[in-house]
PDB file of N, CA and C in Angstrom:
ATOM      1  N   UNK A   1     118.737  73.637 105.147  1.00  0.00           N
ATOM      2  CA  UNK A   1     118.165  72.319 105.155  1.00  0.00           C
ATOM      3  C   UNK A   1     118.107  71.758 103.742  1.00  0.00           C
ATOM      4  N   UNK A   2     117.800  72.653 102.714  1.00  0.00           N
ATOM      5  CA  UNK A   2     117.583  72.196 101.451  1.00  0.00           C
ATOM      6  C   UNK A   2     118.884  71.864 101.012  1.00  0.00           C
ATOM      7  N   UNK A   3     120.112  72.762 101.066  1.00  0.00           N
ATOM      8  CA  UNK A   3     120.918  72.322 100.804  1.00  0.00           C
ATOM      9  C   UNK A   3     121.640  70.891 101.092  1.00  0.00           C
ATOM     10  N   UNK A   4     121.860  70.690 102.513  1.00  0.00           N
ATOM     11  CA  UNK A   4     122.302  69.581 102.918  1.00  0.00           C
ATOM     12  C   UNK A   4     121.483  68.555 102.854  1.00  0.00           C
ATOM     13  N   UNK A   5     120.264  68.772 102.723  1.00  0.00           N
ATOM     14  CA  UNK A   5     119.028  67.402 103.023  1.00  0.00           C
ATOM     15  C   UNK A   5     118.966  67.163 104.148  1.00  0.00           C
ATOM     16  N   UNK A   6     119.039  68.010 105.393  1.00  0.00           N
ATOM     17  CA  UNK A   6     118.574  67.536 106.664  1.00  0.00           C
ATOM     18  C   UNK A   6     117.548  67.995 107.245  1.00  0.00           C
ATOM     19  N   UNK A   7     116.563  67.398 108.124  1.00  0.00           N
ATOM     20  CA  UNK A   7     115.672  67.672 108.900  1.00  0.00           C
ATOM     21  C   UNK A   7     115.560  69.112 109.366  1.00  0.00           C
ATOM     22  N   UNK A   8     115.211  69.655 109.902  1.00  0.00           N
ATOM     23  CA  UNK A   8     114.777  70.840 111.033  1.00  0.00           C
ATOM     24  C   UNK A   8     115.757  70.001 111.918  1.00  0.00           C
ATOM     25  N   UNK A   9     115.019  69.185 112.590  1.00  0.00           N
ATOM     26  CA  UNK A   9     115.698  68.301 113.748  1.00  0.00           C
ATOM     27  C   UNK A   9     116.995  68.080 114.176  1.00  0.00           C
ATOM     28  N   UNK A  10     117.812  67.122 112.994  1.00  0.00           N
ATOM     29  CA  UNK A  10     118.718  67.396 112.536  1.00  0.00           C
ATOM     30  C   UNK A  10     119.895  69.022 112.684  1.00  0.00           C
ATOM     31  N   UNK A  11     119.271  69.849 112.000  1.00  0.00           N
ATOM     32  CA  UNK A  11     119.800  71.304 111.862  1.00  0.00           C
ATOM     33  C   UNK A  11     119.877  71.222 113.762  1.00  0.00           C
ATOM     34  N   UNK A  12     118.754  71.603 114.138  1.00  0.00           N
ATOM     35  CA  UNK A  12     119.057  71.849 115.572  1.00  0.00           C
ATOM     36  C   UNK A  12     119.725  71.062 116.127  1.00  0.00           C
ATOM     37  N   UNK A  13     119.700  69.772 116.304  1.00  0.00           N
ATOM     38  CA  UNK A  13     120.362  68.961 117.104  1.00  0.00           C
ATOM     39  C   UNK A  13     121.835  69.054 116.962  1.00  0.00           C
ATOM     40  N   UNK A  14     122.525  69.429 115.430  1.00  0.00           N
ATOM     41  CA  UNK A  14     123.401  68.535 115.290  1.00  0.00           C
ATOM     42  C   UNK A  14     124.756  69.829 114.479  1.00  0.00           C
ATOM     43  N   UNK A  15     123.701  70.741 114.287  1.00  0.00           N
ATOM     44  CA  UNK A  15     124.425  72.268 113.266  1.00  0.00           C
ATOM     45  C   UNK A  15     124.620  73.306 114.123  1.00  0.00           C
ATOM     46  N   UNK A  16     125.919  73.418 114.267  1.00  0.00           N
ATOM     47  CA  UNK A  16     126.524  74.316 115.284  1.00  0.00           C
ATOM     48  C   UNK A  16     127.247  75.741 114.734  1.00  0.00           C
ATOM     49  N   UNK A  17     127.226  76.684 115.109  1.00  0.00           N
ATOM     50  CA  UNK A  17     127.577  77.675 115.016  1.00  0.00           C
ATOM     51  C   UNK A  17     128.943  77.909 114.282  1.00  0.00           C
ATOM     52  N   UNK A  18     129.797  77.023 115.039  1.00  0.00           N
ATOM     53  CA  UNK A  18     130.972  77.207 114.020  1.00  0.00           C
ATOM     54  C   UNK A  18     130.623  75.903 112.550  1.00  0.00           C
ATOM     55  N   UNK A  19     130.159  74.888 113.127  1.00  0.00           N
ATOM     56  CA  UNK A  19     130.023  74.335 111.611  1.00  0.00           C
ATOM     57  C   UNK A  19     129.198  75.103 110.555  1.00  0.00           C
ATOM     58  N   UNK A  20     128.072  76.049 110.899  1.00  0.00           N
ATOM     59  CA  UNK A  20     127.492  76.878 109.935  1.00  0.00           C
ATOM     60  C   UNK A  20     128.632  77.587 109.606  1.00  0.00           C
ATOM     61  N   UNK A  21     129.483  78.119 110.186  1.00  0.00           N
ATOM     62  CA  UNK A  21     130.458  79.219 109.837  1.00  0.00           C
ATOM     63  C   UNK A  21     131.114  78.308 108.659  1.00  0.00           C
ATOM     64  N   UNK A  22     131.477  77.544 109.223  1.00  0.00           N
ATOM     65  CA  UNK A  22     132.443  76.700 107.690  1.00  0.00           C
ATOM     66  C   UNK A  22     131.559  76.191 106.635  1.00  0.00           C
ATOM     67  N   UNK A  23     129.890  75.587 107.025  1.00  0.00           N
ATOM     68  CA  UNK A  23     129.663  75.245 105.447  1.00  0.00           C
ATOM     69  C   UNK A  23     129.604  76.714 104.780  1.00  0.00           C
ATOM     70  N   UNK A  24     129.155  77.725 105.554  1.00  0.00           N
ATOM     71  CA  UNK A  24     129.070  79.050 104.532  1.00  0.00           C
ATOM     72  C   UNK A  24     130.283  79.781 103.874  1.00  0.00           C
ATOM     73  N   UNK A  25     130.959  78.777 104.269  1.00  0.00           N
ATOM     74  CA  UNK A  25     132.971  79.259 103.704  1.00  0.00           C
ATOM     75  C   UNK A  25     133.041  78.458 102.469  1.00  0.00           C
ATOM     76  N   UNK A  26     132.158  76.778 103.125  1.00  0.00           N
ATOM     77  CA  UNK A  26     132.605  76.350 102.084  1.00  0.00           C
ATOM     78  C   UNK A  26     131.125  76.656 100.431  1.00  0.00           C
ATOM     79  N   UNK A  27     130.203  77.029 101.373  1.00  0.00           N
ATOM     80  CA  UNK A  27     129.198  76.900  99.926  1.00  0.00           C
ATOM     81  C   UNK A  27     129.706  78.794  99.098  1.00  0.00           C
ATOM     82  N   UNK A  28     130.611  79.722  99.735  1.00  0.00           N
ATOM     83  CA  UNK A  28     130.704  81.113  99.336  1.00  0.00           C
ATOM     84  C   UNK A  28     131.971  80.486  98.255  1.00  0.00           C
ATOM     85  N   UNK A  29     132.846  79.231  98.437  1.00  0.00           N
ATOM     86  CA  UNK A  29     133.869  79.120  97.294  1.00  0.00           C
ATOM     87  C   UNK A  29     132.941  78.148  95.964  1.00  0.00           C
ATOM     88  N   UNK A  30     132.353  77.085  96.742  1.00  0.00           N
ATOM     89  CA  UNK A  30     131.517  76.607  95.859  1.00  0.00           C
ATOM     90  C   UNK A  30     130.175  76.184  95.968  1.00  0.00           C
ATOM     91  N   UNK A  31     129.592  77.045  95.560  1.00  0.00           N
ATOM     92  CA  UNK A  31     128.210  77.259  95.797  1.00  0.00           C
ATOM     93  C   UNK A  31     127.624  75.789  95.292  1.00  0.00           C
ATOM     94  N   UNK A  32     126.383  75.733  96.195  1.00  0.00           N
ATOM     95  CA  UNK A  32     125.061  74.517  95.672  1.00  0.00           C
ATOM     96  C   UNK A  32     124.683  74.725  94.276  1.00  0.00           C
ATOM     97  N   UNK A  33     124.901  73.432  93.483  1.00  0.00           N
ATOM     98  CA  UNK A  33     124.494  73.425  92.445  1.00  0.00           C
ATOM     99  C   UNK A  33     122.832  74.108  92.028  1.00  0.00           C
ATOM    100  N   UNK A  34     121.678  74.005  92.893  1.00  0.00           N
ATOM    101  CA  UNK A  34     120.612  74.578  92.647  1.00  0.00           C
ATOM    102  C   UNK A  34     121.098  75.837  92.935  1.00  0.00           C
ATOM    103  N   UNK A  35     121.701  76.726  93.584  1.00  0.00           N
ATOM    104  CA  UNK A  35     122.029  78.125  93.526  1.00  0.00           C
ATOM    105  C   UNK A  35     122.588  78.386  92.049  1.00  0.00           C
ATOM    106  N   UNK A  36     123.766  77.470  91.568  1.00  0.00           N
ATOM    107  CA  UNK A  36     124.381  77.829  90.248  1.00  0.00           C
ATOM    108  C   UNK A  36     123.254  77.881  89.289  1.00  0.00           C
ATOM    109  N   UNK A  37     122.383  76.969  89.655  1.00  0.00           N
ATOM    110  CA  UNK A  37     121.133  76.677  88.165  1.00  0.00           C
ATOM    111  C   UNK A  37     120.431  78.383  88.025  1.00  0.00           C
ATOM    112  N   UNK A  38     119.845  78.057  89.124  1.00  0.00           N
ATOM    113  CA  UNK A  38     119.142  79.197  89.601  1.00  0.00           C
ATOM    114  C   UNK A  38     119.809  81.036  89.265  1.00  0.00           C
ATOM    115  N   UNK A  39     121.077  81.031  89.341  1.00  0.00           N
ATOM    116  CA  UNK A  39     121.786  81.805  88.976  1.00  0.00           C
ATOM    117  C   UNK A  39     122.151  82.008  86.714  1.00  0.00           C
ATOM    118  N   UNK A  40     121.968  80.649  86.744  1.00  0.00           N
ATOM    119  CA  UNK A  40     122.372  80.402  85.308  1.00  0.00           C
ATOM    120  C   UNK A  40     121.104  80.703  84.507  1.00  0.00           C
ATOM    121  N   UNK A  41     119.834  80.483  85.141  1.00  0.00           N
ATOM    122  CA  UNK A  41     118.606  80.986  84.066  1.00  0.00           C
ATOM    123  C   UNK A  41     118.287  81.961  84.380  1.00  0.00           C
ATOM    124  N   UNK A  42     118.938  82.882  85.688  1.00  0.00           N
ATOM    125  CA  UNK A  42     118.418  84.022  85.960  1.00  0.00           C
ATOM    126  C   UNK A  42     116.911  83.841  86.726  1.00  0.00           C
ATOM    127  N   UNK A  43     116.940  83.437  87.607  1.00  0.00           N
ATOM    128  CA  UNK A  43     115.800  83.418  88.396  1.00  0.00           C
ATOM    129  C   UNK A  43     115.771  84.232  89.351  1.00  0.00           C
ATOM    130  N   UNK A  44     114.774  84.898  89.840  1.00  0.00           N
ATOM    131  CA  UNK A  44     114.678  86.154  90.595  1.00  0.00           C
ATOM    132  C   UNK A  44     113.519  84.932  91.441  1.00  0.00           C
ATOM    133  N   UNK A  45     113.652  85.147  92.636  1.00  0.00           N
ATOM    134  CA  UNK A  45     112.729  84.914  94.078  1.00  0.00           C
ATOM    135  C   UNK A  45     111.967  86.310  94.269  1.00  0.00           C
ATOM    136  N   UNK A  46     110.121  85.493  94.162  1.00  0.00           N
ATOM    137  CA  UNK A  46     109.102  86.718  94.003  1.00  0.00           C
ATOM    138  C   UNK A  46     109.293  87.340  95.085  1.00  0.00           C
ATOM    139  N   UNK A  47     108.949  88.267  95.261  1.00  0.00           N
ATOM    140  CA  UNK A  47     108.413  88.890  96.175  1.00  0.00           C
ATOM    141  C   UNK A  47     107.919  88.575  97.575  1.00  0.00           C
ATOM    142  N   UNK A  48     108.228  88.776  98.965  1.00  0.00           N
ATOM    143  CA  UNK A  48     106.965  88.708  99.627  1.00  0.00           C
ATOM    144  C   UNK A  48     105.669  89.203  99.528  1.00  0.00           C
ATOM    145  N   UNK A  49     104.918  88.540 100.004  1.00  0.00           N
ATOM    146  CA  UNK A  49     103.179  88.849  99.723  1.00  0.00           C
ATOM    147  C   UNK A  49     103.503  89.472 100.844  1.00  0.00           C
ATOM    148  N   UNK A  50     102.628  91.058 100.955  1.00  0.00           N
ATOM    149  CA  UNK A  50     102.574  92.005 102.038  1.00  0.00           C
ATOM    150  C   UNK A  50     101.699  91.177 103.049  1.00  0.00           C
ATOM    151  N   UNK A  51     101.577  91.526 104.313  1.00  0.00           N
ATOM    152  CA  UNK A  51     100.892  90.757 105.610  1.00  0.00           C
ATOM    153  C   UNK A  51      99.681  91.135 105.536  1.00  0.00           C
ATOM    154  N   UNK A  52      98.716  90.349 105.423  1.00  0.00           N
ATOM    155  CA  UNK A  52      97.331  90.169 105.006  1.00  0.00           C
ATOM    156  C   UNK A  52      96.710  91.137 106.282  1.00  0.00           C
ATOM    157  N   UNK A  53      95.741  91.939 105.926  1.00  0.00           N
ATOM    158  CA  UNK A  53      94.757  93.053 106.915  1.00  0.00           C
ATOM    159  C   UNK A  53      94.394  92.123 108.153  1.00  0.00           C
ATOM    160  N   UNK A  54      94.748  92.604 109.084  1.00  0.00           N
ATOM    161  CA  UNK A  54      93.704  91.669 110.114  1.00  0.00           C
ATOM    162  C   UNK A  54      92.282  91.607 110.060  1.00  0.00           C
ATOM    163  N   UNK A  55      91.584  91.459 109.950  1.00  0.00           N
ATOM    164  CA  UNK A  55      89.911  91.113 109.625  1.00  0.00           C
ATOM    165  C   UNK A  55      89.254  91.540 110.884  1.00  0.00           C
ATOM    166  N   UNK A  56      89.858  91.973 111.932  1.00  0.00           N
ATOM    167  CA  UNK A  56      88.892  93.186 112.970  1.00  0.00           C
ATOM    168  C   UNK A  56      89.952  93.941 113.221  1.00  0.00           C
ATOM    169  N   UNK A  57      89.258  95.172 113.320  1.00  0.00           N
ATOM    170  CA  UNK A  57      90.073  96.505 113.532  1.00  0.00           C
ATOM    171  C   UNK A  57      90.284  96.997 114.640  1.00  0.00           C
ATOM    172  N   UNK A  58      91.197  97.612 115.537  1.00  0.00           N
ATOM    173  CA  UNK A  58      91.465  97.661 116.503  1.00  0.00           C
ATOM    174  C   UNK A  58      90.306  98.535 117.410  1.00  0.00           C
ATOM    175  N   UNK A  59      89.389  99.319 117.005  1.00  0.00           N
ATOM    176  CA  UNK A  59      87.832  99.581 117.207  1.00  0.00           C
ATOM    177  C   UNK A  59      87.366  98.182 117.805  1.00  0.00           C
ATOM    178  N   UNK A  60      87.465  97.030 117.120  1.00  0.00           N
ATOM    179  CA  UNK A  60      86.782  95.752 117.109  1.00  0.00           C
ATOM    180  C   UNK A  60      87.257  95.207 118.252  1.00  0.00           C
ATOM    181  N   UNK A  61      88.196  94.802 118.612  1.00  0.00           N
ATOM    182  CA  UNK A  61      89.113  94.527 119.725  1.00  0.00           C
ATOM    183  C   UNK A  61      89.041  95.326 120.811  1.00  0.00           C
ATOM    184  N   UNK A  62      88.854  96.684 120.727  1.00  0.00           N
ATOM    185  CA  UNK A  62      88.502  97.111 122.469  1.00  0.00           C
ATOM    186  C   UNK A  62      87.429  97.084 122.375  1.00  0.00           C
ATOM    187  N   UNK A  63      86.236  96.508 121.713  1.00  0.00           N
ATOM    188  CA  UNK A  63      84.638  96.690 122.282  1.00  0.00           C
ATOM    189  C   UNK A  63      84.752  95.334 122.658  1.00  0.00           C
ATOM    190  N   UNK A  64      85.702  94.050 122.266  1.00  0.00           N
ATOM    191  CA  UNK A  64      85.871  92.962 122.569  1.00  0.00           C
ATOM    192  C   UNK A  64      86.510  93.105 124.487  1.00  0.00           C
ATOM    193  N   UNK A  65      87.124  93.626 124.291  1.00  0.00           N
ATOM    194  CA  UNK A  65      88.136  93.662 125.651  1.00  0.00           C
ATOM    195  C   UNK A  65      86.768  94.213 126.509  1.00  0.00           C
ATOM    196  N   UNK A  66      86.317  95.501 125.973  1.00  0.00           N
ATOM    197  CA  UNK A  66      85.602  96.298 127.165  1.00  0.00           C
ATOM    198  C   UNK A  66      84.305  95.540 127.280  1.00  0.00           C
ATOM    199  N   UNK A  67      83.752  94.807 126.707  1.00  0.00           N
ATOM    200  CA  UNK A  67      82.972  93.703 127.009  1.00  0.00           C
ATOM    201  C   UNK A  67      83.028  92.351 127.741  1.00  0.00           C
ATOM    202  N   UNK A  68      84.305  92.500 127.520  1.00  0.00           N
ATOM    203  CA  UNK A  68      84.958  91.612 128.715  1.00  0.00           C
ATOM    204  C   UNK A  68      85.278  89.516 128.133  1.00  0.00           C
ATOM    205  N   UNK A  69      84.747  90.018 126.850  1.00  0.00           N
ATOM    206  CA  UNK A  69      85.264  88.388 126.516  1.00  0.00           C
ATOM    207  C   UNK A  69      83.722  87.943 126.042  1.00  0.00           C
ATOM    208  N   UNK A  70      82.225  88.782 126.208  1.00  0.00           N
ATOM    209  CA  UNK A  70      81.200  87.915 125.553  1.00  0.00           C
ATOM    210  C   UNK A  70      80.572  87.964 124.568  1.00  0.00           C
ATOM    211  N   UNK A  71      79.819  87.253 124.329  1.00  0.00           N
ATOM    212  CA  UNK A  71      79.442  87.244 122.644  1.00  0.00           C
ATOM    213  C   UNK A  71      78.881  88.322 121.985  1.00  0.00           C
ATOM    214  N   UNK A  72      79.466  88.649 121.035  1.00  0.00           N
ATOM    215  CA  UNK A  72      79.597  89.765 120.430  1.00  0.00           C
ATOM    216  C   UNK A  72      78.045  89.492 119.567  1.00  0.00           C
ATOM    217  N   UNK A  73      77.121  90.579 119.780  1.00  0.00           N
ATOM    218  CA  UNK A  73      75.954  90.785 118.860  1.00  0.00           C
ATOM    219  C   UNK A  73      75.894  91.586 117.851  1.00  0.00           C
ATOM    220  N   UNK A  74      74.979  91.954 117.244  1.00  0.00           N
ATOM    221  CA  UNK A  74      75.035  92.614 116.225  1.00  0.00           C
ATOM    222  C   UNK A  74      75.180  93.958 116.388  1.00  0.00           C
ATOM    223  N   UNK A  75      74.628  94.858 117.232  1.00  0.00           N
ATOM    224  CA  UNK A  75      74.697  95.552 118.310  1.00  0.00           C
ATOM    225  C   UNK A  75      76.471  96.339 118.316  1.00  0.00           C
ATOM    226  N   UNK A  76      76.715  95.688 118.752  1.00  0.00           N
ATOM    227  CA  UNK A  76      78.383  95.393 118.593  1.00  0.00           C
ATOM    228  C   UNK A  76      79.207  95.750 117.719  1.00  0.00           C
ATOM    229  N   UNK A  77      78.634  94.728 116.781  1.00  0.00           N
ATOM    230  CA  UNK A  77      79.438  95.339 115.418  1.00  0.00           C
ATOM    231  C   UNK A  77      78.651  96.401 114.483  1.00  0.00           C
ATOM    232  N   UNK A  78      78.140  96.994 114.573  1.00  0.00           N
ATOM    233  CA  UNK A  78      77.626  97.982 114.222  1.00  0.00           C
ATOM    234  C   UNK A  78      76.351  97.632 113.299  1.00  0.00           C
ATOM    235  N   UNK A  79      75.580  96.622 113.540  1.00  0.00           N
ATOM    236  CA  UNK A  79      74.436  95.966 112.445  1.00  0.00           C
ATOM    237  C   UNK A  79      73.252  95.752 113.203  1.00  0.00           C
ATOM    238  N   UNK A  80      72.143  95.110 112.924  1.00  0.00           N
ATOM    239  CA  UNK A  80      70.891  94.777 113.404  1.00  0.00           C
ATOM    240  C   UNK A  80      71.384  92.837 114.519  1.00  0.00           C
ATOM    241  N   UNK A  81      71.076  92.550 115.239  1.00  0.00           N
ATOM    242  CA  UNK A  81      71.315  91.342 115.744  1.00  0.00           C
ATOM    243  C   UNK A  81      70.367  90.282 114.680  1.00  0.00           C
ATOM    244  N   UNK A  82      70.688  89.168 114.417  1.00  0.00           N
ATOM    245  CA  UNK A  82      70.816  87.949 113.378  1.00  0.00           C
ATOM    246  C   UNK A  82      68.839  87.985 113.984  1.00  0.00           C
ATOM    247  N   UNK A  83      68.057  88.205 112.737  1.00  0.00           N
ATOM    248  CA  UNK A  83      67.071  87.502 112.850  1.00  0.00           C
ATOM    249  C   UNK A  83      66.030  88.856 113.235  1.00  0.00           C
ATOM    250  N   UNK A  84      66.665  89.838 113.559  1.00  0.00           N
ATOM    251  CA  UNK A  84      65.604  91.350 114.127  1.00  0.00           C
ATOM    252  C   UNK A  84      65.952  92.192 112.923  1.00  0.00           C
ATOM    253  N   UNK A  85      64.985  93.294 113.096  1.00  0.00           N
ATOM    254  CA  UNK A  85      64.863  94.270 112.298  1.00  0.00           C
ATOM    255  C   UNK A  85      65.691  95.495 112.785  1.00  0.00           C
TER     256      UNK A  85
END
């Protein structure tokens, strides 16, 4: 998309399998100028960021299930309920 400047929309509607086959024939003889730049200062693309922890643990999720869907108290998650000792 970046390359050509088209939509998502566009891409789907209108970018076909063999036309991908040929722009990638034609961008492998002459590549997109932002690839050449990008190539010319030596730019490296970071890293992916690893996939963030899910924030309940699968412990958390079957006391959810085996409860059947209701509101989870304190009880529950292993604490005093909001407001008791």
């Amino acid at each position: 998309m970046t390359t050509i400047g088209w939509t998502w929309d566009q891409c789907l509607d209108q970018l076909t399998a063999p036309r991908l086959a040929a722009l990638e024939a034609v961008w492998q003889r002459w590549p997109p100028v932002h690839k050449l730049l990008a190539a010319f200062v030596g730019y490296k693309a970071p890293q992916p960021v690893e996939e963030q922890p899910s924030f309940m643990s699968p412990e958390m999720v079957q006391r959810i299930i085996e409860s059947g869907g209701a509101f989870i108290t304190g009880d529950m998650l292993g604490g005093s309920r909001r407001g008791q000792q």
